[in-house]
N, C-alpha and C. Protein backbone atom coordinates (compact mmCIF):
# COMPACT_ATOMS: atom_id res chain seq x y z
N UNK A 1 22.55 16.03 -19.76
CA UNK A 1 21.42 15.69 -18.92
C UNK A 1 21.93 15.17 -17.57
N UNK A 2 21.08 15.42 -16.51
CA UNK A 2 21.75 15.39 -15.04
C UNK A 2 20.82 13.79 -14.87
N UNK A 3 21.98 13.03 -14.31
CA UNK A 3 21.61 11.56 -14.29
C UNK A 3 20.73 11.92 -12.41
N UNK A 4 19.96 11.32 -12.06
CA UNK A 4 19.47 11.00 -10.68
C UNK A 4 19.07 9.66 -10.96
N UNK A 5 18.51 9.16 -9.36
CA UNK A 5 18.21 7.84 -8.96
C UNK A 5 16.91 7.85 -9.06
N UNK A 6 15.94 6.70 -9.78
CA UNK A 6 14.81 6.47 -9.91
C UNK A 6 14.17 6.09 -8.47
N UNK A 7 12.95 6.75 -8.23
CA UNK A 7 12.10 6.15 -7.13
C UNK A 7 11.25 5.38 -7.21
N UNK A 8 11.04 4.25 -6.36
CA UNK A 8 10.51 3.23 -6.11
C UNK A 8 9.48 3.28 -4.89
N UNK A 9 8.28 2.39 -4.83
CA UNK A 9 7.33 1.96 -3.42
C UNK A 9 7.87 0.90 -3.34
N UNK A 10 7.22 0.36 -1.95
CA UNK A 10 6.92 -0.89 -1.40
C UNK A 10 6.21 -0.66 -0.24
N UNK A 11 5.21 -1.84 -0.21
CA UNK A 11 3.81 -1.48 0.79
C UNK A 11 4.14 -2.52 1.35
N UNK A 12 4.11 -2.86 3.03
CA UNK A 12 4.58 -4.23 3.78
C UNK A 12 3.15 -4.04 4.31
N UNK A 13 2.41 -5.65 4.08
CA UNK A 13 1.16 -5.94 5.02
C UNK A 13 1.27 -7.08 5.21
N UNK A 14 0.65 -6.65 6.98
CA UNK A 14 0.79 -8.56 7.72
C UNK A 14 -0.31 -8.91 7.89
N UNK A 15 -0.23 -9.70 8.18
CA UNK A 15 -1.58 -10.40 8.82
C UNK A 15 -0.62 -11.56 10.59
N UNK A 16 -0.86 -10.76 11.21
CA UNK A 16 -0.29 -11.63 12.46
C UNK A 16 1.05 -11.78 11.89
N UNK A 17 1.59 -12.77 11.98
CA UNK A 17 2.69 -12.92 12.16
C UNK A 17 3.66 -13.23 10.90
N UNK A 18 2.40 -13.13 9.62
CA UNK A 18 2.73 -13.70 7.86
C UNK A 18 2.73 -11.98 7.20
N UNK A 19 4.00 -11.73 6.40
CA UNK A 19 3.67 -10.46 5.71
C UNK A 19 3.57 -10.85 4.23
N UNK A 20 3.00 -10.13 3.29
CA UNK A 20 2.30 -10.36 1.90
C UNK A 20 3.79 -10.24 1.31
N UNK A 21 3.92 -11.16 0.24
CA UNK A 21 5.15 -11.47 -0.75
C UNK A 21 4.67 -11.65 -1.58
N UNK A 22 5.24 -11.44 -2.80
CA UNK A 22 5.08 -11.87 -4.15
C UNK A 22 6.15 -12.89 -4.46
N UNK A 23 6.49 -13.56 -5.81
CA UNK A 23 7.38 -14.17 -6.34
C UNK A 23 7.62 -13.26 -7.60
N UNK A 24 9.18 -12.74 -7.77
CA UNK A 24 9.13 -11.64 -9.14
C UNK A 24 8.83 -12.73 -10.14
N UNK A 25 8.39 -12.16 -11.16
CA UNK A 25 8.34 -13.00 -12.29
C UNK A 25 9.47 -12.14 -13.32
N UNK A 26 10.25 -11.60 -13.06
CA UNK A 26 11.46 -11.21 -14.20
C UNK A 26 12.48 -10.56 -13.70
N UNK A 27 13.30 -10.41 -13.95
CA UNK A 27 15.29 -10.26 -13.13
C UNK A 27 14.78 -8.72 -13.21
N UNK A 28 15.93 -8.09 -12.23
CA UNK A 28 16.19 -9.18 -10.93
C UNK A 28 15.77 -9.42 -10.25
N UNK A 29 16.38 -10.35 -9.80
CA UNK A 29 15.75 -11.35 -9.00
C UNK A 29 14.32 -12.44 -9.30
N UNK A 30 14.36 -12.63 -10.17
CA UNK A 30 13.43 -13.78 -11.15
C UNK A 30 13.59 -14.57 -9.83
N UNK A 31 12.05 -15.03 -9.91
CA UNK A 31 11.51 -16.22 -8.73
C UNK A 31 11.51 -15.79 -7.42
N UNK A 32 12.39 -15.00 -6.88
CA UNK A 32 12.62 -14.77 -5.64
C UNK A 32 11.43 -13.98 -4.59
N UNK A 33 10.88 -13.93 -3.92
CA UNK A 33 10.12 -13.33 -2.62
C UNK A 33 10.33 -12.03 -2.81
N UNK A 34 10.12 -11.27 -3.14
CA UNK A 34 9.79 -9.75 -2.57
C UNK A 34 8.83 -8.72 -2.14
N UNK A 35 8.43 -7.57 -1.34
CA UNK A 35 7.38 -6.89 -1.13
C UNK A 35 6.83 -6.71 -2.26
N UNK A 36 5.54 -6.29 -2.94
CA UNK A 36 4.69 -5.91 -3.66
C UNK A 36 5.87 -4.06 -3.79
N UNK A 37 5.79 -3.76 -5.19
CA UNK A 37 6.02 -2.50 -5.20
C UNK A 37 6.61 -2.18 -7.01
N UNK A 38 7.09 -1.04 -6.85
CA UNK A 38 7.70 -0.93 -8.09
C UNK A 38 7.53 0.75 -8.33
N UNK A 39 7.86 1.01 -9.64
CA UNK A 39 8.26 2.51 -9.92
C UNK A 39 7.09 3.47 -10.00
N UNK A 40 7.71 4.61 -9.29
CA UNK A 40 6.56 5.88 -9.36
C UNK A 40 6.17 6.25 -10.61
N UNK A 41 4.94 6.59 -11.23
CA UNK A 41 5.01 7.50 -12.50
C UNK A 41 4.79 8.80 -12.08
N UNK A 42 5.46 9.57 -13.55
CA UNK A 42 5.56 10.72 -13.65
C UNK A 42 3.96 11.04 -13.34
N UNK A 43 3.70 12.16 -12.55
CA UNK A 43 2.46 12.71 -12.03
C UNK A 43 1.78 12.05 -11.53
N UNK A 44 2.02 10.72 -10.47
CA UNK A 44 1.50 10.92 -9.28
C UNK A 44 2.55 10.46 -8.31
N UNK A 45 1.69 10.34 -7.06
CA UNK A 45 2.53 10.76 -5.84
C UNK A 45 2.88 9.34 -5.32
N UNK A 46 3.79 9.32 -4.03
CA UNK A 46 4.61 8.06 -3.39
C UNK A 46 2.97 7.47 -3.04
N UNK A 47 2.20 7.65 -2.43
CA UNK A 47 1.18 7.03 -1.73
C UNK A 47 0.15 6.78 -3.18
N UNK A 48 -0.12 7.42 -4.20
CA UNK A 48 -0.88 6.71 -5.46
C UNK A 48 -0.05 5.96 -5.96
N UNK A 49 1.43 5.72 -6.43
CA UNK A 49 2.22 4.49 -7.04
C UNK A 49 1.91 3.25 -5.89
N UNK A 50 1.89 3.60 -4.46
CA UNK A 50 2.02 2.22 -3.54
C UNK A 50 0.97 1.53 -4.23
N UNK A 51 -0.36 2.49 -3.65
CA UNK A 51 -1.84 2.10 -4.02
C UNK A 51 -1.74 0.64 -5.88
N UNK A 52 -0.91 1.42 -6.39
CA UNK A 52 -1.23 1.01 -8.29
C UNK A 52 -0.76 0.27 -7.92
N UNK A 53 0.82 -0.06 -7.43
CA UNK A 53 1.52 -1.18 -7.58
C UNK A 53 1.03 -2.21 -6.74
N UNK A 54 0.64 -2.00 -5.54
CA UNK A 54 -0.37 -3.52 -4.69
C UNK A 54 -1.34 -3.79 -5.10
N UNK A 55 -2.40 -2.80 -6.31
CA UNK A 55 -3.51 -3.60 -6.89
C UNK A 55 -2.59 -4.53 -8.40
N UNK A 56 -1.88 -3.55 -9.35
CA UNK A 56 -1.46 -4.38 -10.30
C UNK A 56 -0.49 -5.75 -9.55
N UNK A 57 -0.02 -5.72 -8.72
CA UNK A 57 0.91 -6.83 -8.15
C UNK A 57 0.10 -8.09 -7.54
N UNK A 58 -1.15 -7.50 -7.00
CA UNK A 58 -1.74 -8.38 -5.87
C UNK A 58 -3.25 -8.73 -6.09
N UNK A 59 -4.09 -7.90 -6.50
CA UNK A 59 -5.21 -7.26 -7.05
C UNK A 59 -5.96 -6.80 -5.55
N UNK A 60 -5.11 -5.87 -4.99
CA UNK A 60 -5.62 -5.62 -3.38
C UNK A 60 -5.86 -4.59 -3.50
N UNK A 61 -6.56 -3.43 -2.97
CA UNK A 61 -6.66 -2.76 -2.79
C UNK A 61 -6.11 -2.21 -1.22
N UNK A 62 -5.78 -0.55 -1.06
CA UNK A 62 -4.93 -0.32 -0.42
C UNK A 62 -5.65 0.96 0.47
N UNK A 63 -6.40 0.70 2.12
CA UNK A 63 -6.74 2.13 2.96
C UNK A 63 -5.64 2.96 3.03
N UNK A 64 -6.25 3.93 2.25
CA UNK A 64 -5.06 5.28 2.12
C UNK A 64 -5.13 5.01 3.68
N UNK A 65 -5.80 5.54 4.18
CA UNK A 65 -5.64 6.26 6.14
C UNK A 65 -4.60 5.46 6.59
N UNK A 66 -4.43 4.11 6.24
CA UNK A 66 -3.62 3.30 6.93
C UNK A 66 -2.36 3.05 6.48
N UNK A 67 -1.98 3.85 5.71
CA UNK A 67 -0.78 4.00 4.85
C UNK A 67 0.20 4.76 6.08
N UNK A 68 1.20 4.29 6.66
CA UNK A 68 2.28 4.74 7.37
C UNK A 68 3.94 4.89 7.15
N UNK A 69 4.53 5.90 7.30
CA UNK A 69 5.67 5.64 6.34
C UNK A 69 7.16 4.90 6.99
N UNK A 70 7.87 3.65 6.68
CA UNK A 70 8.33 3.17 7.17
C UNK A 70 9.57 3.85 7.06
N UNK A 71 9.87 4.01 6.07
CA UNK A 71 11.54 4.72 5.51
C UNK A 71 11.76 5.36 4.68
N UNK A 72 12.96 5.38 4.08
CA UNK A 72 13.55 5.58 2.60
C UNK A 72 14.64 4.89 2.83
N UNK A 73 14.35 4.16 1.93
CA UNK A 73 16.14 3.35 1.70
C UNK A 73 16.75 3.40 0.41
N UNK A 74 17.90 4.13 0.22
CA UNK A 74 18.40 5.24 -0.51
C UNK A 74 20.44 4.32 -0.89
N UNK A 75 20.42 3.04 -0.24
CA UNK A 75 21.94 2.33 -0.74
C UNK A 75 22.25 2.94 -2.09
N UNK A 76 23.08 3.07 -2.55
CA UNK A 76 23.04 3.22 -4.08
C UNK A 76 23.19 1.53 -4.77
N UNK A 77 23.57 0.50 -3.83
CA UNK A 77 23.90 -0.88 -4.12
C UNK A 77 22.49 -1.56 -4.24
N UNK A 78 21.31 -0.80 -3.60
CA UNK A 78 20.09 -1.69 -2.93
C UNK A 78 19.55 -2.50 -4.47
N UNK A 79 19.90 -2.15 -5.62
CA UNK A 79 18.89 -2.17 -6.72
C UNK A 79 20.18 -2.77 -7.72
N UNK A 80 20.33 -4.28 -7.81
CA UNK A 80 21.90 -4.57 -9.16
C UNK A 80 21.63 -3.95 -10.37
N UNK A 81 20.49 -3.44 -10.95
CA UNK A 81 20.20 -2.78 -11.97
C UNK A 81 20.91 -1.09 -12.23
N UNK A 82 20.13 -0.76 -11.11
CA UNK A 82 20.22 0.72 -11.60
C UNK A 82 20.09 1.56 -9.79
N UNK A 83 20.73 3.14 -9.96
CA UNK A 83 20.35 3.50 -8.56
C UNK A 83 19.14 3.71 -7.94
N UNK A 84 18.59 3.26 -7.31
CA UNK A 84 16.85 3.49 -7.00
C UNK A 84 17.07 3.68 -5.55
N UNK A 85 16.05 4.88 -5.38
CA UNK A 85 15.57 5.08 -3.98
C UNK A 85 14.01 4.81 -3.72
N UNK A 86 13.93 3.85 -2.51
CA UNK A 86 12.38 3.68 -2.29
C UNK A 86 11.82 3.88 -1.02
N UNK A 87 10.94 4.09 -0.98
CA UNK A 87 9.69 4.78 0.17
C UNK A 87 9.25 3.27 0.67
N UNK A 88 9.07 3.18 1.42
CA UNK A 88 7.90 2.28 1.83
C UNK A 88 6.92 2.49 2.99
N UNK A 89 6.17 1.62 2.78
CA UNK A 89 4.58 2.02 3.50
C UNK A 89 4.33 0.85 4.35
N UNK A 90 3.87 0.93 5.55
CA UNK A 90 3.23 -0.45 5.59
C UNK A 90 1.28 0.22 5.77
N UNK A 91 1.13 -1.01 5.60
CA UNK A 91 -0.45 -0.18 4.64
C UNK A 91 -1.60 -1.73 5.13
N UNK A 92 -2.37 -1.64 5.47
CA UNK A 92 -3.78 -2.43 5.57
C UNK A 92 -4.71 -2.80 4.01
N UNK A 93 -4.76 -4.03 4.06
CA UNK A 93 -6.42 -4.22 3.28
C UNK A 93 -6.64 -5.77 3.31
N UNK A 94 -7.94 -5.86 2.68
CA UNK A 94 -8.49 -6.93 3.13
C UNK A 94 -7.82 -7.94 2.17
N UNK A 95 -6.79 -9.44 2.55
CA UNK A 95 -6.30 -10.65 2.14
C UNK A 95 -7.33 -11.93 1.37
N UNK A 96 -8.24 -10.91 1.20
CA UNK A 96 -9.04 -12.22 0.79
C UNK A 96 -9.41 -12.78 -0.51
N UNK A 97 -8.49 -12.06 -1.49
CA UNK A 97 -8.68 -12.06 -2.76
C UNK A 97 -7.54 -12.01 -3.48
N UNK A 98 -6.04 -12.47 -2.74
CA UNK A 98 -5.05 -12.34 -3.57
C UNK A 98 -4.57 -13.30 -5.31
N UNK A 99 -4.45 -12.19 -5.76
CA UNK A 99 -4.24 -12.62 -7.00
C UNK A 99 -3.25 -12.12 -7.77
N UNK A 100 -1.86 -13.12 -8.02
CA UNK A 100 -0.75 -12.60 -8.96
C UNK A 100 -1.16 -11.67 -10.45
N UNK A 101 -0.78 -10.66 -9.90
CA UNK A 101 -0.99 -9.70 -11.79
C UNK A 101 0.72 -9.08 -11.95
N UNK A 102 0.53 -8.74 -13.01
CA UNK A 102 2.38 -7.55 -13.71
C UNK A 102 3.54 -8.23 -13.45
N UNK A 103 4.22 -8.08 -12.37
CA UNK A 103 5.53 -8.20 -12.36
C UNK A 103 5.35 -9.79 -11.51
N UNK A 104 4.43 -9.89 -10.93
CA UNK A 104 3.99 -11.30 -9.74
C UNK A 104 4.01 -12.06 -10.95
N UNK A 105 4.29 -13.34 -10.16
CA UNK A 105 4.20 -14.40 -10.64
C UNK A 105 3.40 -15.27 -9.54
N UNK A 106 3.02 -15.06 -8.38
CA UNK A 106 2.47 -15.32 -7.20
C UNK A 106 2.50 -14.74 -6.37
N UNK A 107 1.41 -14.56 -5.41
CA UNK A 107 1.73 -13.74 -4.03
C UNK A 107 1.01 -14.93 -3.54
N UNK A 108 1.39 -14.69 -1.86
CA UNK A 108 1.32 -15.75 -0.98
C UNK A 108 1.36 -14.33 0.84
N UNK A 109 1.17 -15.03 1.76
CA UNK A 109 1.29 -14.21 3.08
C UNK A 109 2.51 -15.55 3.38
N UNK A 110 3.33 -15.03 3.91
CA UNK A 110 4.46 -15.55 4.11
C UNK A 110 4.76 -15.90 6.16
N UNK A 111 4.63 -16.35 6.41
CA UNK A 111 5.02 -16.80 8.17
C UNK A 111 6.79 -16.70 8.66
N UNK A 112 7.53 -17.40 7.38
CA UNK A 112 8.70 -17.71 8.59
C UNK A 112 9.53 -16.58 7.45
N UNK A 113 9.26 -15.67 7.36
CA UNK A 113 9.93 -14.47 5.99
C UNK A 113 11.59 -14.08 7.38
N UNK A 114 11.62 -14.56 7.86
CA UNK A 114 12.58 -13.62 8.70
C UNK A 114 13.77 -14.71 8.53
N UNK A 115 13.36 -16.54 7.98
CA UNK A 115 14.30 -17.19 7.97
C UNK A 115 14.60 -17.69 6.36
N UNK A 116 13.94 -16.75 5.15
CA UNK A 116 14.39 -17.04 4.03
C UNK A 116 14.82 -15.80 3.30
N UNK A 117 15.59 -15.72 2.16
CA UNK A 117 16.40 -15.33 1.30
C UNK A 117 15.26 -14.06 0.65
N UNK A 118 15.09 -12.48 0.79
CA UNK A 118 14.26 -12.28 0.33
C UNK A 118 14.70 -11.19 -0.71
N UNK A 119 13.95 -10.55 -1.99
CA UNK A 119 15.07 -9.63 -3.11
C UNK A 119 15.55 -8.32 -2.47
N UNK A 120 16.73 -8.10 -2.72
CA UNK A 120 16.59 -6.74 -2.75
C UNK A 120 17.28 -6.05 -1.14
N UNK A 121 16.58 -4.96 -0.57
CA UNK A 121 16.96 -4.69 0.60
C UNK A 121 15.45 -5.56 1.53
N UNK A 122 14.73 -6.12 0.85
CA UNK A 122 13.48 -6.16 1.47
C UNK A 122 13.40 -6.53 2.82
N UNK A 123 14.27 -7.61 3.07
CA UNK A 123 14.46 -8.47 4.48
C UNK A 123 14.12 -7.01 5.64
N UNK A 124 15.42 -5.66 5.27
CA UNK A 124 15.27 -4.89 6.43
C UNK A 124 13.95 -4.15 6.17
N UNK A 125 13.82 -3.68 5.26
CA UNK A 125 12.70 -3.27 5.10
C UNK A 125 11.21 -3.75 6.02
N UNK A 126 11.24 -4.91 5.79
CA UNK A 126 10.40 -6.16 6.63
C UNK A 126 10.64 -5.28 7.99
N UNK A 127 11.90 -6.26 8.38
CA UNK A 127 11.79 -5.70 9.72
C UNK A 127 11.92 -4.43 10.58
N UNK A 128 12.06 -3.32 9.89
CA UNK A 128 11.53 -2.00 10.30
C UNK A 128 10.17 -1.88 10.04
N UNK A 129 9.68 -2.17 9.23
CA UNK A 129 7.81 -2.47 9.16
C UNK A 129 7.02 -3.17 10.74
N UNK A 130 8.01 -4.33 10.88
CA UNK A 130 7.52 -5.01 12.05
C UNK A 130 8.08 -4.25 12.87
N UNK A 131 9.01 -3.63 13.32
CA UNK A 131 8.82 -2.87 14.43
C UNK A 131 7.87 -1.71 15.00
N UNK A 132 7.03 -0.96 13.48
CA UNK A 132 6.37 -0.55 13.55
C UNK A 132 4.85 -0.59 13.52
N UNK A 133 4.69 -1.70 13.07
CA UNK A 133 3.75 -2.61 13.01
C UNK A 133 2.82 -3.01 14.45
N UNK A 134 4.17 -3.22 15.49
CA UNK A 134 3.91 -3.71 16.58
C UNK A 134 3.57 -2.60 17.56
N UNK A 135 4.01 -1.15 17.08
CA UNK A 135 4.31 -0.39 18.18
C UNK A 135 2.84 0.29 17.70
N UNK A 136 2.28 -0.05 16.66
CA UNK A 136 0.99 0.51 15.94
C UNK A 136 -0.20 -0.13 16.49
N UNK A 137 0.31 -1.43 16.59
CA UNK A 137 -0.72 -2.44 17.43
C UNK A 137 -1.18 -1.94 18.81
N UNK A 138 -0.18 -1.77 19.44
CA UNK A 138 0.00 -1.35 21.07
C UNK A 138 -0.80 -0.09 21.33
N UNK A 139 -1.72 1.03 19.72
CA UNK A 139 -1.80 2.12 19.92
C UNK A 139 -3.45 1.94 19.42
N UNK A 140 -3.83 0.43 18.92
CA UNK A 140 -5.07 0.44 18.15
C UNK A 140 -5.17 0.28 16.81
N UNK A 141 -3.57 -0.20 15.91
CA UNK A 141 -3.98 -0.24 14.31
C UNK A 141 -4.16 -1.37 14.84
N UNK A 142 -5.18 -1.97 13.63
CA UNK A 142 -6.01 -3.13 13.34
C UNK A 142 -5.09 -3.44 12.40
């Protein structure tokens, strides 16, 4: 059997100047800050796993339209588990109902995320989101 690298989401949403974090609730990285996200299933697509994983993670719901694609970040190191490649999105919806579900143990909108410890590759992730984020602003995303 031919081994490949499992794919992964992650959806980055701000609100001004705070982007949405969770706290994992199980290794790796137990306790630690990371984007909302997690593994694709078999038969559906990168943009329906984002969608599942920010409602089971967050209980948010996710405007497809506003779904933009930030990267792929493809390290083979990014993941101490196993090789994973992930997509990410940065994506809109309304903050007004966050609620830890699945892998969360809390979500929170985070302000100073650029000066703490976050899982994973997430930190860059973050900040290629915010660069795009900003240049999205300048064009009319809300």
């Amino acid at each position: 059997m031919v081994k490949t690298p499992l794919v992964s989401v992650s959806c980055v949403i701000f609100r001004d100047n705070a982007v949405l974090l969770i706290r994992r609730a199980f290794e790796p990285y137990k306790n630690c800050l990371a984007l909302p996200g997690g593994f694709v299933d078999i038969g559906e697509s990168v943009e329906q796993a984002c969608s599942r994983e920010l409602k089971e993670e967050t209980s948010l719901t996710i405007n497809f339209d506003s779904l933009k694609l930030i990267g792929v970040y493809s390290n083979p190191n990014r993941d101490p588990l196993r090789h994973t490649v992930n997509i990410s999105y940065l994506g809109q919806s309304n903050l007004e109902n966050l609620k830890a579900g699945d892998d969360a143990s809390s979500v929170e909108l985070v302000e100073n995320w650029r000066e703490l410890d976050i899982a994973f590759d997430n930190k860059k992730i973050i900040e290629d989101a915010w660069t795009l984020y900003i240049k999205a602003i300048k064009k009319g995303y809300k």
